[in-house]
Protein backbone atom coordinates (compact mmCIF):
# COMPACT_ATOMS: atom_id res chain seq x y z
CA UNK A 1 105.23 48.25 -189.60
CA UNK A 2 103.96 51.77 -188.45
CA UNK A 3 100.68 50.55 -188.81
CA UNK A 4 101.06 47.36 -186.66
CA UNK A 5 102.95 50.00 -184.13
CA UNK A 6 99.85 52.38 -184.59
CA UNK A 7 97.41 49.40 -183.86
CA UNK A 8 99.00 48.25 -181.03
CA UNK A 9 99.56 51.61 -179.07
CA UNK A 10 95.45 51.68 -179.73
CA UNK A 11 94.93 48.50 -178.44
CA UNK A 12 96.51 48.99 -175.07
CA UNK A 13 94.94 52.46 -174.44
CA UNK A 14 91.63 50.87 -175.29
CA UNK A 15 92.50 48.07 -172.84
CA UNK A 16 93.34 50.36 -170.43
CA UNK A 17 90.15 52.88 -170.64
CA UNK A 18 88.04 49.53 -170.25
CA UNK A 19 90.13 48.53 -167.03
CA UNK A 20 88.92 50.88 -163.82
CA UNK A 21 90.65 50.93 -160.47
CA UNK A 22 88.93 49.20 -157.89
CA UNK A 23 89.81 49.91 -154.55
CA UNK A 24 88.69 47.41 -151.43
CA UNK A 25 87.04 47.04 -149.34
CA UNK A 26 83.60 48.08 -151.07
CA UNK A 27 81.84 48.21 -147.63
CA UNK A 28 84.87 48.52 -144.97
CA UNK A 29 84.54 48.43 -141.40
CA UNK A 30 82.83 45.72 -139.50
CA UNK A 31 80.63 44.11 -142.64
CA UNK A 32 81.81 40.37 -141.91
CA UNK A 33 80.21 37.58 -143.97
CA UNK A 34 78.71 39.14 -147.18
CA UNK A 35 75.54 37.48 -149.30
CA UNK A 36 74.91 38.81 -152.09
CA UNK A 37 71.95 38.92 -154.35
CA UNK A 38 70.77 40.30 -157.65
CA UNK A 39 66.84 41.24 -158.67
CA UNK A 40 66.66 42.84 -162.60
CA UNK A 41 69.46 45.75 -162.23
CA UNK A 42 69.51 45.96 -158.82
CA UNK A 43 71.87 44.04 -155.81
CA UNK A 44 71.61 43.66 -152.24
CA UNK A 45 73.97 42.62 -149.67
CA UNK A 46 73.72 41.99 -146.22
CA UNK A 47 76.00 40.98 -143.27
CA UNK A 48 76.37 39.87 -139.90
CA UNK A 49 75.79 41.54 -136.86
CA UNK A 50 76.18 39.28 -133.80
CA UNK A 51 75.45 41.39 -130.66
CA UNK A 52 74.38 44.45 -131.92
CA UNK A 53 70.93 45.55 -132.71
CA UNK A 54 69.07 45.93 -135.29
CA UNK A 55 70.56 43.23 -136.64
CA UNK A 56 71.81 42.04 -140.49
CA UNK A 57 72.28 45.46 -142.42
CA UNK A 58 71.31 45.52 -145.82
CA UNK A 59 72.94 47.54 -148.31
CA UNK A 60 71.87 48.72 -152.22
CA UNK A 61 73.66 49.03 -154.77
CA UNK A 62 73.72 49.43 -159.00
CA UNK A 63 76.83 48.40 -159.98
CA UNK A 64 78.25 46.26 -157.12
CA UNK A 65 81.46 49.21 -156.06
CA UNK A 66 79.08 51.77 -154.26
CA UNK A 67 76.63 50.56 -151.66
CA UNK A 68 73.98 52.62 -149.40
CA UNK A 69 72.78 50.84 -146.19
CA UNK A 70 68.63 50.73 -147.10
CA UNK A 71 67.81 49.29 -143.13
CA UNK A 72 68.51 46.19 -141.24
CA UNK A 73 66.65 43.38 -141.64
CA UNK A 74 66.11 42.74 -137.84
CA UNK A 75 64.81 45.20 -136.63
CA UNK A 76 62.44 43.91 -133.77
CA UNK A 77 63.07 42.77 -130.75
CA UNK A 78 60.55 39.77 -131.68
CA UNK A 79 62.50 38.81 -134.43
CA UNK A 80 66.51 39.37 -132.98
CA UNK A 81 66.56 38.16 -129.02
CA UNK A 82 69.92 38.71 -127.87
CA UNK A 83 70.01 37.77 -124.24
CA UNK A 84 73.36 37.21 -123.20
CA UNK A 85 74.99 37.88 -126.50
CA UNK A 86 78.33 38.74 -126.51
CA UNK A 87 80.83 39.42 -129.72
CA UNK A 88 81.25 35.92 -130.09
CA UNK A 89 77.38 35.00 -130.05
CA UNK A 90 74.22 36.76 -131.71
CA UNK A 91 73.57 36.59 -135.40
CA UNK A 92 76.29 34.73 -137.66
CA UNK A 93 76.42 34.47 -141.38
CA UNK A 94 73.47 35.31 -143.11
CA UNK A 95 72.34 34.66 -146.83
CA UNK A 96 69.97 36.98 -148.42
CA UNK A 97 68.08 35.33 -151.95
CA UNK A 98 65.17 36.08 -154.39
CA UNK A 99 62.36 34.02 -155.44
CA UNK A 100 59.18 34.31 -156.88
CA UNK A 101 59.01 37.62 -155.89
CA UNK A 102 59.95 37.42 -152.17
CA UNK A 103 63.19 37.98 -150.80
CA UNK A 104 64.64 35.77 -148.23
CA UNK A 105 67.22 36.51 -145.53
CA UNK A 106 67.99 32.98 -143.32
CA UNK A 107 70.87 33.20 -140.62
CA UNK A 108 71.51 31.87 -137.14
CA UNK A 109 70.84 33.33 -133.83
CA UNK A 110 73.42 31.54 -131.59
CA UNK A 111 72.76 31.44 -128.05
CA UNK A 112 69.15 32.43 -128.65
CA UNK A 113 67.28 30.03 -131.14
CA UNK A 114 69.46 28.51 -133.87
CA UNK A 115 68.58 28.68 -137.54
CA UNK A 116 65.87 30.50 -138.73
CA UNK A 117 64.48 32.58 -141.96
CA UNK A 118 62.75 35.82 -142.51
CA UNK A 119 61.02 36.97 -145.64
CA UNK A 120 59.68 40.49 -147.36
CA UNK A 121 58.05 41.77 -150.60
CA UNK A 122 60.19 44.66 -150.26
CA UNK A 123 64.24 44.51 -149.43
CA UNK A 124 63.81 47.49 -147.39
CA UNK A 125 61.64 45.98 -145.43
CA UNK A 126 59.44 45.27 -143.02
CA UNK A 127 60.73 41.66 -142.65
CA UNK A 128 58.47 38.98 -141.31
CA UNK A 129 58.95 37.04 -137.96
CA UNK A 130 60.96 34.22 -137.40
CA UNK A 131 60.78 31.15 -139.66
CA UNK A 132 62.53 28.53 -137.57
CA UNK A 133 64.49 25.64 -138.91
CA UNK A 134 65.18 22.20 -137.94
CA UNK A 135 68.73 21.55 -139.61
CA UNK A 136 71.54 23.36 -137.22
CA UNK A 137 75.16 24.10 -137.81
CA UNK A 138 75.92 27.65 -138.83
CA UNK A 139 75.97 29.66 -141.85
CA UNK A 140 72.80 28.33 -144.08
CA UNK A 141 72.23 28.92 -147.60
CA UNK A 142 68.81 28.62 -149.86
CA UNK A 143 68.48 27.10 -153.09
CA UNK A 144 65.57 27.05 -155.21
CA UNK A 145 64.72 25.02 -158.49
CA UNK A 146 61.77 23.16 -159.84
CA UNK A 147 59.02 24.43 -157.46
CA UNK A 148 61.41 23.02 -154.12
CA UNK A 149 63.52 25.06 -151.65
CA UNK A 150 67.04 23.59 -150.43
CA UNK A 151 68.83 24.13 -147.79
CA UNK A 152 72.50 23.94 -146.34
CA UNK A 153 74.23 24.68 -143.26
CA UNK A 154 77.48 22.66 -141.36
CA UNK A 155 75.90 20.73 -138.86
CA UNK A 156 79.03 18.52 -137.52
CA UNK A 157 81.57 19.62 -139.98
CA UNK A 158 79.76 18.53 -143.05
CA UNK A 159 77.79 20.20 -145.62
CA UNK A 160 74.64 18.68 -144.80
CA UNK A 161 71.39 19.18 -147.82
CA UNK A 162 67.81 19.57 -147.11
CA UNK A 163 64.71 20.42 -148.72
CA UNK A 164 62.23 22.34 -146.55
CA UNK A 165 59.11 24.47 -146.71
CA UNK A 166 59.99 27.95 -147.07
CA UNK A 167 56.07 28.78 -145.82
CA UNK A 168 57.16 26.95 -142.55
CA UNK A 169 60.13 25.79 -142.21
CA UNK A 170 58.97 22.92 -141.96
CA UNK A 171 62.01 19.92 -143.28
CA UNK A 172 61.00 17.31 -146.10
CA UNK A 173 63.65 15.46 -146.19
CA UNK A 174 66.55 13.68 -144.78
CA UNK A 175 69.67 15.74 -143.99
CA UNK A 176 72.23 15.02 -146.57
CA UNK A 177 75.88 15.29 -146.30
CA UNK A 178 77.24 16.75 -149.43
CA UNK A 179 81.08 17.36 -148.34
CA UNK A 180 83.11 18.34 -145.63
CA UNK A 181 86.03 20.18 -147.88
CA UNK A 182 89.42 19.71 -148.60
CA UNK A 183 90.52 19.12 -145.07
CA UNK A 184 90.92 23.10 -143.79
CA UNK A 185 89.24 23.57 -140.38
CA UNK A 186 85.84 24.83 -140.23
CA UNK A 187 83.99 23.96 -143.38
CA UNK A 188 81.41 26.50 -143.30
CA UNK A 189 79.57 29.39 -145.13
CA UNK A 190 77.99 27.17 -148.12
CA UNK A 191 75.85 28.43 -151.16
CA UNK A 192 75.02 26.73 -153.76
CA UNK A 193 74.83 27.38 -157.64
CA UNK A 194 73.97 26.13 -161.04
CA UNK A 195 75.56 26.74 -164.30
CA UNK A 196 76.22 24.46 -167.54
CA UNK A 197 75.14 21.67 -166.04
CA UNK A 198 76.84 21.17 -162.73
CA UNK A 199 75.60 22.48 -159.00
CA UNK A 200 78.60 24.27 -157.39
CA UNK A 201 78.89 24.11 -154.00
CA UNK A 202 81.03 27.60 -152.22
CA UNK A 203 82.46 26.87 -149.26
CA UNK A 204 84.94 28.45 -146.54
CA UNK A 205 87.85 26.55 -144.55
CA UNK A 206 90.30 27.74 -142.93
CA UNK A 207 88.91 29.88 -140.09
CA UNK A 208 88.06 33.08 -140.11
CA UNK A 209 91.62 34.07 -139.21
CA UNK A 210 94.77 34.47 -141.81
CA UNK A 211 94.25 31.05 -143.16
CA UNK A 212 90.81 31.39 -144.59
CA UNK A 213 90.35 30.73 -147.75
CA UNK A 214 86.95 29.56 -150.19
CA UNK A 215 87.24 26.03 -151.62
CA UNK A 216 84.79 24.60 -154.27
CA UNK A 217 83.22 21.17 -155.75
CA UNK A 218 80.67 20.15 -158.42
CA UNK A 219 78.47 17.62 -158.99
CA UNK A 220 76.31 16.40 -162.02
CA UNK A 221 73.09 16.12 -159.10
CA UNK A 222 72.69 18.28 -156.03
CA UNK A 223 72.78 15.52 -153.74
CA UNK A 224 76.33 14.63 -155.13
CA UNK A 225 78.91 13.50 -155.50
CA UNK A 226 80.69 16.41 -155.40
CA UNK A 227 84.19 16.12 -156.53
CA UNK A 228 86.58 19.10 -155.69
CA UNK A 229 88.11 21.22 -157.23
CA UNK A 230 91.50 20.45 -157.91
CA UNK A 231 93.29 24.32 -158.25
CA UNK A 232 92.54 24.78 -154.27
CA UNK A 233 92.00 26.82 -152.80
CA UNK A 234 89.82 29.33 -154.91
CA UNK A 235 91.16 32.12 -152.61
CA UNK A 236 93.47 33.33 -150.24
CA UNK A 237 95.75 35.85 -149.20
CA UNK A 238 97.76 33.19 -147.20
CA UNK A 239 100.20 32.13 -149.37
CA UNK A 240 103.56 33.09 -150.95
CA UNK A 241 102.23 36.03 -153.20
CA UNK A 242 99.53 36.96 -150.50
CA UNK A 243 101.63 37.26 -147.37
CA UNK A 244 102.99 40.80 -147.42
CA UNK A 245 99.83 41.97 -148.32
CA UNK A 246 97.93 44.23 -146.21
CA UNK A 247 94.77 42.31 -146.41
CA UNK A 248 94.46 39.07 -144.44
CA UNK A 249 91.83 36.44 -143.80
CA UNK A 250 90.07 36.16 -147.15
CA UNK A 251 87.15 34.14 -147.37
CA UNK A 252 83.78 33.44 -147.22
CA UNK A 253 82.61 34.42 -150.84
CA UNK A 254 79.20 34.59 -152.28
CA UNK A 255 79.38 34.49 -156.18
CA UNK A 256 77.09 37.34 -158.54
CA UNK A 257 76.48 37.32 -162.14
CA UNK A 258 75.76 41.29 -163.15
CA UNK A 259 73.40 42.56 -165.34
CA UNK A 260 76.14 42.32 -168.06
CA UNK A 261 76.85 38.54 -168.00
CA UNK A 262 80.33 39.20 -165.96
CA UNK A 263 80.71 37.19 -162.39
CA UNK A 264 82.44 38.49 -159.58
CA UNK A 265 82.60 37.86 -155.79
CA UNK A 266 82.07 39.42 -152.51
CA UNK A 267 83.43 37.89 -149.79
CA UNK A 268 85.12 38.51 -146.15
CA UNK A 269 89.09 39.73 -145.43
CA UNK A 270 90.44 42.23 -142.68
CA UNK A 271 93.13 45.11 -143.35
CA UNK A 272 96.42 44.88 -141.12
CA UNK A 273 97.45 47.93 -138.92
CA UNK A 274 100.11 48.41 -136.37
CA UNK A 275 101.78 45.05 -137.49
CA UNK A 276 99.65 41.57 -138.00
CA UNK A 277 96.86 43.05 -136.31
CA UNK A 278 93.17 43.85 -137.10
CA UNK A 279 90.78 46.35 -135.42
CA UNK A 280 87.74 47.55 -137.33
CA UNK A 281 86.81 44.49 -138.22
CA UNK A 282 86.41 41.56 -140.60
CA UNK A 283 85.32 44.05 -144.08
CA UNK A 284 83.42 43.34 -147.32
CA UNK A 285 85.07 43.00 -150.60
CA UNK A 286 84.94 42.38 -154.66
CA UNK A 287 86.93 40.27 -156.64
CA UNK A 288 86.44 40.08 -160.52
CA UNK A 289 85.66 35.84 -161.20
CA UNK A 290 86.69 34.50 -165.02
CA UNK A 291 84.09 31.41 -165.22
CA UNK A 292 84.36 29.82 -168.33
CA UNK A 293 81.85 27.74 -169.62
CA UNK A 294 81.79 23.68 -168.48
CA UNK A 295 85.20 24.92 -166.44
CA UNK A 296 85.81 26.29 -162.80
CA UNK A 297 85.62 29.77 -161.68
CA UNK A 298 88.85 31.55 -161.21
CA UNK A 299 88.35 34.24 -158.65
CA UNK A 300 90.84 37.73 -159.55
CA UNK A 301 93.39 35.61 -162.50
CA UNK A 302 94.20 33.44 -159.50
CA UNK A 303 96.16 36.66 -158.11
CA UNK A 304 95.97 37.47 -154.21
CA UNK A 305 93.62 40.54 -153.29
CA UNK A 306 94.85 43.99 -153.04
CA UNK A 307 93.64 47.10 -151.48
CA UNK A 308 93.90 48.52 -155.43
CA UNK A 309 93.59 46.23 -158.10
CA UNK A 310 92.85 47.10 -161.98
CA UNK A 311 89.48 45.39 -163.14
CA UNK A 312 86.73 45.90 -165.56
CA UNK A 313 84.21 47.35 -163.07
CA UNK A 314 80.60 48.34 -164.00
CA UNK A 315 81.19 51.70 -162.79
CA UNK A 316 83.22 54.36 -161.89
CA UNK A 317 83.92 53.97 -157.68
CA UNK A 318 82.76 57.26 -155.29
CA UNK A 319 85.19 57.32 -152.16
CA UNK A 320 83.82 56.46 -149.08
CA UNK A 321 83.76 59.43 -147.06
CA UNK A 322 81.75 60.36 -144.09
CA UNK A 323 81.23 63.84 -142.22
CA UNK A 324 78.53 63.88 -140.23
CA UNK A 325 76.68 65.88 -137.54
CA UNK A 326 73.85 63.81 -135.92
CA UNK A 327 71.20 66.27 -133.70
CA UNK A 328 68.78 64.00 -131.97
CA UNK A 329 65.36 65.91 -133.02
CA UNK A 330 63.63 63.24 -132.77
CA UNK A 331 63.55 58.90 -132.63
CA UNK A 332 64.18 58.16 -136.06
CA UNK A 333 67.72 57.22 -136.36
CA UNK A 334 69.53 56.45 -139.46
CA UNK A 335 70.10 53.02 -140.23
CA UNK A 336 73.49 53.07 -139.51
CA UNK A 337 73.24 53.30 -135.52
CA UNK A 338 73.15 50.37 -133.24
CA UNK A 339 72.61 49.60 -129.83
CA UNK A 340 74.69 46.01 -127.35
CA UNK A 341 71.82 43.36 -127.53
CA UNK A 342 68.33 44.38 -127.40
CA UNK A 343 68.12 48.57 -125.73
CA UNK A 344 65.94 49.00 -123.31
CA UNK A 345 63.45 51.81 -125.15
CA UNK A 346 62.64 54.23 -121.67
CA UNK A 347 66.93 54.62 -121.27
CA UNK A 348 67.21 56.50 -124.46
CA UNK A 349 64.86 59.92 -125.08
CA UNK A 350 64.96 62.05 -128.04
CA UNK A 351 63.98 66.03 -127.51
CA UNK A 352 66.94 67.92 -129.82
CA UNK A 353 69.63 66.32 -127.11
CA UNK A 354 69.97 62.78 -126.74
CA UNK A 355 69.37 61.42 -122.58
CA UNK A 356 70.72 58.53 -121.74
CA UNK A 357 70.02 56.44 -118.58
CA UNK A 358 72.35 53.87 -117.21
CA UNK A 359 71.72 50.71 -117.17
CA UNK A 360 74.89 48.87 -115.90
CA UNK A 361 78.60 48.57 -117.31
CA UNK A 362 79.83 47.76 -121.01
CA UNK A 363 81.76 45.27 -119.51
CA UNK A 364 79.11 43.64 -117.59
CA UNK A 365 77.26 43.39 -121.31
CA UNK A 366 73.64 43.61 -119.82
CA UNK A 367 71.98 45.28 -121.90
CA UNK A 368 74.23 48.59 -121.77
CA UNK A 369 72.70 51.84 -122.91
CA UNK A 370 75.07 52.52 -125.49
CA UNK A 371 74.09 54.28 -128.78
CA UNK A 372 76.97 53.68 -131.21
CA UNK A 373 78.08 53.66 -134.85
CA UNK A 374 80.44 50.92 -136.65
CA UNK A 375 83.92 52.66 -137.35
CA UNK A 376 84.61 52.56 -141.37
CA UNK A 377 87.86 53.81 -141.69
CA UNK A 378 90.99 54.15 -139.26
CA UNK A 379 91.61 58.27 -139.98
CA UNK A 380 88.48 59.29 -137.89
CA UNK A 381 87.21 62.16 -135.48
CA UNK A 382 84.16 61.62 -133.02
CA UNK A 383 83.15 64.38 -130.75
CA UNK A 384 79.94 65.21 -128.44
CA UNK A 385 79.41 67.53 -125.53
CA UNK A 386 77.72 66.88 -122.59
CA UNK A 387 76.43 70.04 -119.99
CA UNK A 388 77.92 69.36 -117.00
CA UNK A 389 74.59 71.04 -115.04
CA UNK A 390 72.82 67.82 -117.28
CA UNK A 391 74.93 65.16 -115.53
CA UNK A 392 73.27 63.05 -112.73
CA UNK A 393 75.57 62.49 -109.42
CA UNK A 394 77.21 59.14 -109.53
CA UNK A 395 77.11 59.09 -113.01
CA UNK A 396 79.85 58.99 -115.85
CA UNK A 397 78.86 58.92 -119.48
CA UNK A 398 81.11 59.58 -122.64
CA UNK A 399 82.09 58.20 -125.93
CA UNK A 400 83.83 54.42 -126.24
CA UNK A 401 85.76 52.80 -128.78
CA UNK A 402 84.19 49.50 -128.10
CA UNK A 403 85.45 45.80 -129.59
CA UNK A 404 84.24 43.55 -126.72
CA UNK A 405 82.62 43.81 -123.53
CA UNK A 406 86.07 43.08 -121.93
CA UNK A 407 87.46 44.99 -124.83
CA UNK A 408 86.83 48.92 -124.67
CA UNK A 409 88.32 52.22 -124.28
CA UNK A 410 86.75 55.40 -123.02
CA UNK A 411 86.75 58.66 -122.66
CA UNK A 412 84.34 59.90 -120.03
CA UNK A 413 82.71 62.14 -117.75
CA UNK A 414 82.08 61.67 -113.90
CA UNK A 415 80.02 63.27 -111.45
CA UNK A 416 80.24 62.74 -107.85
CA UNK A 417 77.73 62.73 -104.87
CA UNK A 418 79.92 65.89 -103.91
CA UNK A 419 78.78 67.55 -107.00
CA UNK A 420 82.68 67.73 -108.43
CA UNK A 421 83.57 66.38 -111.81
CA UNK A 422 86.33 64.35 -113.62
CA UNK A 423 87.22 63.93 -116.33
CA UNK A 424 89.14 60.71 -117.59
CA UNK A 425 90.29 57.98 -120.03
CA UNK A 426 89.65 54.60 -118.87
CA UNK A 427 89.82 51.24 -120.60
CA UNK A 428 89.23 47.49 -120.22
CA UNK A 429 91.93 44.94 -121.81
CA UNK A 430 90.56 41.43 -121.01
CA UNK A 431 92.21 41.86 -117.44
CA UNK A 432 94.16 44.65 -117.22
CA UNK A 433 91.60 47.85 -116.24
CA UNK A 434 93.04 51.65 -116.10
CA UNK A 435 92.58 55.04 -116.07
CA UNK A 436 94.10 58.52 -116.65
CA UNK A 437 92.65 61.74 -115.06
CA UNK A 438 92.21 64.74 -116.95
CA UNK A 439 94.22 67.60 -115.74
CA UNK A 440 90.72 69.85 -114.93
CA UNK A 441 89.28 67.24 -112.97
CA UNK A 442 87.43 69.49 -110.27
CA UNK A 443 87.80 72.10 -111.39
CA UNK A 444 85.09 71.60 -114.63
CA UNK A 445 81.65 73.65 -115.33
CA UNK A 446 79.30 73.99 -118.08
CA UNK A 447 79.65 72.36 -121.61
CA UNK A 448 82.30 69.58 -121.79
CA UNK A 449 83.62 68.67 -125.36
CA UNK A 450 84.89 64.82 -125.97
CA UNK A 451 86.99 64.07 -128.60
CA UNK A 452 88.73 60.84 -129.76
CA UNK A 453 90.80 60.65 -132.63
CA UNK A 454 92.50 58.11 -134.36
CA UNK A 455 95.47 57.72 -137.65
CA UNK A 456 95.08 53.91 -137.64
CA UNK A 457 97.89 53.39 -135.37
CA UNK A 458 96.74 55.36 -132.22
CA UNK A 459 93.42 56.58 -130.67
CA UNK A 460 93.88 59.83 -128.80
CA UNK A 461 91.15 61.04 -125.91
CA UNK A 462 90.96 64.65 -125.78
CA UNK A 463 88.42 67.33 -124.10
CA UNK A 464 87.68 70.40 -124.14
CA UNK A 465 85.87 72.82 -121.54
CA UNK A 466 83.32 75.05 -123.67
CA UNK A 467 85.19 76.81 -126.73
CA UNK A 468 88.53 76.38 -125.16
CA UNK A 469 91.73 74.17 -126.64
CA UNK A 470 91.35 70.89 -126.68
CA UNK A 471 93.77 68.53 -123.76
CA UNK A 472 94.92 65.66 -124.38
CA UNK A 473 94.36 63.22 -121.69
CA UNK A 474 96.00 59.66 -123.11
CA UNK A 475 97.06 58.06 -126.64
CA UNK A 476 97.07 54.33 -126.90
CA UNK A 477 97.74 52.22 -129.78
CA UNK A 478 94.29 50.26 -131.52
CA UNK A 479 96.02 47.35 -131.47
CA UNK A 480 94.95 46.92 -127.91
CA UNK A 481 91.46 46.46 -129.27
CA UNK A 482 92.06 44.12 -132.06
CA UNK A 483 90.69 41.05 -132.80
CA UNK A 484 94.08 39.30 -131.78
CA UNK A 485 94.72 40.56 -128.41
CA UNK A 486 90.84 41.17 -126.85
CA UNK A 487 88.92 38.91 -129.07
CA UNK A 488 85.50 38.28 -130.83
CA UNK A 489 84.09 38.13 -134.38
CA UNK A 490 82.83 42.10 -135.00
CA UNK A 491 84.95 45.12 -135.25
CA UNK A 492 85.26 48.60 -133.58
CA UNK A 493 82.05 50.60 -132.98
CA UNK A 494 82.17 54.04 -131.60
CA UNK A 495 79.54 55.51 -129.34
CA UNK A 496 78.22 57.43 -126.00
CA UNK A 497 77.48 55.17 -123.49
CA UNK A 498 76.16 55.92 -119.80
CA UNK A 499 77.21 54.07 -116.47
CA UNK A 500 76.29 54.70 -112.78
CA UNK A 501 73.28 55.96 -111.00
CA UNK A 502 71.39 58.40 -113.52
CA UNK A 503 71.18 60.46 -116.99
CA UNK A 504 73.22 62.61 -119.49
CA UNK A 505 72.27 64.24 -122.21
CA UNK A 506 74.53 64.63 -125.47
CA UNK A 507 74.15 67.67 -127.31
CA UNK A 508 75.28 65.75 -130.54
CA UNK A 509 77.50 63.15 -132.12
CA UNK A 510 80.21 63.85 -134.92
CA UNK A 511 81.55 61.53 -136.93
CA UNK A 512 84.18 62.50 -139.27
CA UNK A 513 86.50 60.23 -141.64
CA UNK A 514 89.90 62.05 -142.23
């Protein structure tokens, strides 16, 4: 009996070592719509970008938990037009696959072309122009077998099949509708896989709201019939063990076998604050998937997703943690900044200080010069300082917390013809405009610190004149730039913008996770 007891206290603290805490989202902030793909020991994962520019970010990683951003995959104007493009428009879900030695990224630009593909020898890029493609709907997928490339989008609610060229896009065949789901809204965001026999086709329904959720058939051929599966839906947080949960709107899922034989899943969901509402966006995350052979995957034991769960990982996870102090020496920018559609190149100059000329309003969402960052956690700091002597009359400039073009709030800087300054928190709700004047207003000279803050609950705009204590100016709760009250598919960004008549320069940008 003592050795059975012995045994069994082994057992569990073996079982135990082998299970690792994972902790989700493994890319967080605005990373909507994950593909995933795997080359030897290596994966890479991009996402969508809509509006912003350069567009589709592509992260690296060795052991699917910790991911480094390598580039974007768009990263010419040529290649991402985004005329026009508001939250809602601009590049949708991409897909990002290997063959043959090239890698290929295929997506939609919507309002400004429609489906299209890109390819390079090298993940990092550079990417090639625009392959465009004749089958519509949103959210394609490539498949490759026997010397012939498929692909699949949701042209009128279905799951529609093609073969093409992937030299020219040219399409070979007929479209073919393959299925439109289990009746959810929005059957969308298909891939397609192989494995003992069947073709598995990965879909989302649901929206991309609380109800999403994947869904999955099979079929015997890959034009069908595809019968579903009949444990549905694969996953979702919207259900009786997922609703108290913290994370919300899981879906859209692209399935990864690692380099060990064990599957797993990244897909979309978005983190709660403040009540049911979401502001930094729509987040990537992994799921461990059991997939038995002949039998369907089951994605996490058929459990709902948590922000901690215990799973075999394939390595130990590094906590995502940013401090960072960004001096603009020179016009090589990380990969991590972005601009609102396609920048205008003479408003933005580089000489150890960062000028910025105006080029209308956020809200008008013409081409703003705004040079921003996504926000990856809801604990941050940014800060910049602008010399007041730098400052152009009629012109304000400052930092933004930015969702949507009609979406925004900002912390800012004015100069007037009369030479005075301000300076004030403003902000754009859909309708409702505002703004709060600093106490100093007038009365400012030299450097002017900027400072927003935020615990996840409110942002606070402060300033500072010089080395002096930093004033707080207004506190307003980030639900007031969620997704559910202002709109659109992205997530916070945080950035300096410039309105008005004229330049500023910023001496820097911080960006600090708490």
């Amino acid at each position: 009996m003592k050795k059975i007891i012995v045994f069994s206290l082994l057992l569990i603290s073996s079982l135990v070592a082998f299970a690792q805490q994972l902790r989700n989202p493994v890319i967080p902030g605005y990373h909507p719509d994950p593909s995933v793909c795997r080359v030897g020991d290596d994966y890479y994962l991009v996402n969508s970008s809509f509006q912003y520019f350069p567009g589709v970010p592509i992260y690296h990683s060795k052991d699917l938990v910790n991911w480094e951003q390598i580039g974007n995959v768009l990263d010419r104007e040529s290649q991402l037009p985004l005329k026009g493009a508001t939250s809602w428009q601009g590049i949708y879900a991409p897909t990002i696959r290997y063959h043959a030695g090239t890698y290929y990224m295929i997506t939609t630009n919507i309002g400004n072309g429609g489906n299209f593909m890109v390819t390079a020898q090298n993940p990092s890029g550079p990417w090639s122009e625009p392959i465009w493609l004749e089958q519509q709907g949103i959210d394609p997928s490539l498949w490759f077998e026997n010397g012939k490339c498929y692909m699949v989008s949701n042209p009128d609610n279905t799951i529609m099949l093609c073969e093409i060229d992937p030299k020219t896009g040219k399409q070979l065949t007929k479209s073919k509708p393959l299925w439109q789901g289990t009746g959810g809204r929005y059957p969308e965001g298909p891939h397609l896989y192989k494995k003992d026999g069947y073709y598995y086709l990965l879909i989302s329904e649901g929206g991309t709201e609380m109800a999403h959720g994947l869904t999955i058939a099979r079929s015997k051929k890959i034009l069908g019939p595809y019968v579903a599966n009949p444990q549905h839906p694969l996953l979702t947080n919207c259900s009786l063990a997922g609703q108290t949960m913290q994370i919300q709107g899981t879906g859209h899922g692209d399935f990864v076998q690692a380099t060990d034989g064990s599957w797993w899943v990244v897909f979309l969901a978005y983190r709660n604050f403040g009540g049911a509402y979401h502001h930094i966006g729509r987040e990537t995350y992994l799921a461990p998937v059991e997939w038995k052979k002949g039998q369907w995957p089951v994605i996490n034991g058929g459990q709902p997703i948590d922000t901690v769960m215990r799973v075999k990982t394939l390595a130990p996870q590094k906590p995502w943690q940013h401090r960072t102090r960004t001096i603009f020496n020179n016009n090589k920018l990380s990969p991590e900044w972005i601009y609102l559609q396609n920048p205008i190149p003479s408003n933005y100059e580089f000489d150890g200080q960062l000028w910025l000329k105006a080029h209308g309003t956020l809200t008008e969402n013409n081409q703003p010069t705004f040079l921003g960052r996504r926000q990856e956690s809801v604990n941050i700091v940014i800060e910049t300082e602008i010399d007041i002597d730098q400052l152009d009359f009629a012109t304000e400039a400052g930092l933004t917390v930015y969702q949507i073009n009609d979406g925004h709030m900002d912390l800012t800087l004015e100069k007037y013809q009369t030479g005075s300054v301000a300076v004030k928190m403003r902000y754009q709700i859909k309708s409702l405009q505002g703004e709060l004047m600093g106490d100093d207003s007038g009365q400012l000279q030299g450097k002017v610190r900027l400072r927003i803050t935020s615990d996840g609950n409110q942002y606070r705009f402060e300033y500072a004149q010089a080395d002096g204590d930093w004033k707080l100016i207004a506190s307003h709760d980030c639900p007031l730039v969620s997704t559910e009250v202002v709109g659109g598919f992205t997530g916070v960004t945080l950035g300096m913008f410039v309105e008005g008549g004229g330049r500023a320069a910023f001496r820097y940008f911080d960006y600090t996770e708490k």
